[in-house]
Protein backbone atom coordinates (compact mmCIF):
# COMPACT_ATOMS: atom_id res chain seq x y z
CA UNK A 1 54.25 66.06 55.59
CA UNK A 2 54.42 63.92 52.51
CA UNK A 3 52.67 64.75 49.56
CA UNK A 4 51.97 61.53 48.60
CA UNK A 5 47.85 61.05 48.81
CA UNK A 6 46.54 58.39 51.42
CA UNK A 7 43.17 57.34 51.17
CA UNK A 8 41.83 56.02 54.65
CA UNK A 9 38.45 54.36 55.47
CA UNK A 10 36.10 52.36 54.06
CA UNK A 11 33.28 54.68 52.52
CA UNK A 12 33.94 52.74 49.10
CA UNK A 13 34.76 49.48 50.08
CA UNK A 14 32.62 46.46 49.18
CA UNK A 15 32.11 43.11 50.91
CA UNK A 16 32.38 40.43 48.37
CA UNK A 17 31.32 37.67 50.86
CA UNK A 18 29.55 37.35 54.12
CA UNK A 19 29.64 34.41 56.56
CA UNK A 20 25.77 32.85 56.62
CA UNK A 21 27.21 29.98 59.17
CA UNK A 22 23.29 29.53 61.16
CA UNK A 23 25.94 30.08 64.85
CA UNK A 24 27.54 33.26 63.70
CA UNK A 25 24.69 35.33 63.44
CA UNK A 26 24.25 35.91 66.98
CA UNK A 27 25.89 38.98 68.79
CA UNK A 28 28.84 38.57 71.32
CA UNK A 29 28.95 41.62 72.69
CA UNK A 30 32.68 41.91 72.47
CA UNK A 31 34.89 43.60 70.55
CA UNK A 32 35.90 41.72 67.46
CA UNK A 33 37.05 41.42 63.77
CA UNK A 34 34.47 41.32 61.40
CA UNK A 35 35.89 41.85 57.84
CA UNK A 36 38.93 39.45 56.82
CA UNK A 37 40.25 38.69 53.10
CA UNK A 38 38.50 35.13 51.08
CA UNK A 39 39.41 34.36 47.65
CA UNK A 40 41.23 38.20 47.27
CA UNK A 41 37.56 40.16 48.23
CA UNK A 42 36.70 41.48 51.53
CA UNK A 43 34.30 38.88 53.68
CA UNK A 44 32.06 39.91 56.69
CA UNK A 45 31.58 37.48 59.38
CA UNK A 46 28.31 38.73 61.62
CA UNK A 47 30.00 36.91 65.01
CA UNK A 48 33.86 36.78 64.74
CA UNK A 49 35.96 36.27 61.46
CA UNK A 50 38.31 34.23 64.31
CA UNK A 51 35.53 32.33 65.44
CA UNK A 52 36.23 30.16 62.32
CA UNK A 53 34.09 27.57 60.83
CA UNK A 54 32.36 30.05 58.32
CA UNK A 55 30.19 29.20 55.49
CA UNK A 56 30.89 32.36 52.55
CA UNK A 57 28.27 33.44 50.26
CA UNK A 58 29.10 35.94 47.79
CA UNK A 59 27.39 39.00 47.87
CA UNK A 60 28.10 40.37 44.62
CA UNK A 61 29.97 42.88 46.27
CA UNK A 62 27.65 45.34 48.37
CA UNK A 63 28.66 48.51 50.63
CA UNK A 64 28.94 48.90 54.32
CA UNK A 65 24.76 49.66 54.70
CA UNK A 66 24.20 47.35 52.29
CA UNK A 67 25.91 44.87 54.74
CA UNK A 68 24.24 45.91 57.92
CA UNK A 69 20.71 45.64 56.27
CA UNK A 70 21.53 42.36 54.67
CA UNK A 71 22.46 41.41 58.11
CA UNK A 72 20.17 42.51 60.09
CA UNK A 73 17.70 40.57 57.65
CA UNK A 74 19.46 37.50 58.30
CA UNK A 75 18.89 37.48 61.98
CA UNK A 76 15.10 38.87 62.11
CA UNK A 77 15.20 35.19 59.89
CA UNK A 78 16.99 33.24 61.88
CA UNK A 79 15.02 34.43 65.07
CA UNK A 80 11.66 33.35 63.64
CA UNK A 81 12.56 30.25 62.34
CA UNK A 82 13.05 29.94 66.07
CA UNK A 83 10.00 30.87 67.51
CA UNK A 84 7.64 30.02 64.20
CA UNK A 85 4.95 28.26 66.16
CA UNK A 86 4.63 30.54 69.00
CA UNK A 87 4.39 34.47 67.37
CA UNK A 88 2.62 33.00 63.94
CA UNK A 89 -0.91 34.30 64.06
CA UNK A 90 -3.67 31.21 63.43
C-alpha cells in the first residue's frame, strides 16, 4: 500500500449547474450519467448528461441533497403545469 492519501466520493462535491431542459426532467428508468463537467464545475442533468440538448442554470454550487430536493421540486412543477386545470381546486 501507498501512503499517498486518496480521497474517494462525493460527500463534498458541489453541482455548479443543473440541466432545466422542460424534456429532461422525466425519469428513464435506465442506468445513466448524470453529472458531466460545463464551464470547469460539475453539471447535473435530471434525464441523461448524453441525452444532449441541455439548457444549464447555475446553481451557485449546491451539495448532492441539495440537488435531489432542487430536483425533485422541478418535476412536482413541471407535472402541474401539466395537469393545472384538472387537480386545481375551484
Amino acid at each position: 500500500m501507498s501512503d499517498t492519501n486518496v480521497v474517494l466520493g462525493t460527500a463534498g462535491a458541489r453541482v455548479g449547474f443543473v440541466c432545466v431542459e422542460t424534456a429532461h426532467l422525466g425519469k428513464n428508468g435506465a442506468l445513466v450519467d448524470h453529472l458531466t463537467l460545463h464551464q470547469g464545475d460539475w453539471a447535473y442533468c435530471p434525464f441523461d448528461i448524453r441525452a444532449g440538448a441541455h439548457d444549464w442554470k447555475a446553481t451557485g454550487g449546491i451539495s448532492m441533497g441539495e440537488l435531489e430536493i432542487l430536483v425533485t421540486g422541478m418535476r412536482e412543477r413541471a407535472a402541474g403545469n401539466g395537469s393545472r386545470g384538472a387537480s386545481q381546486p375551484g
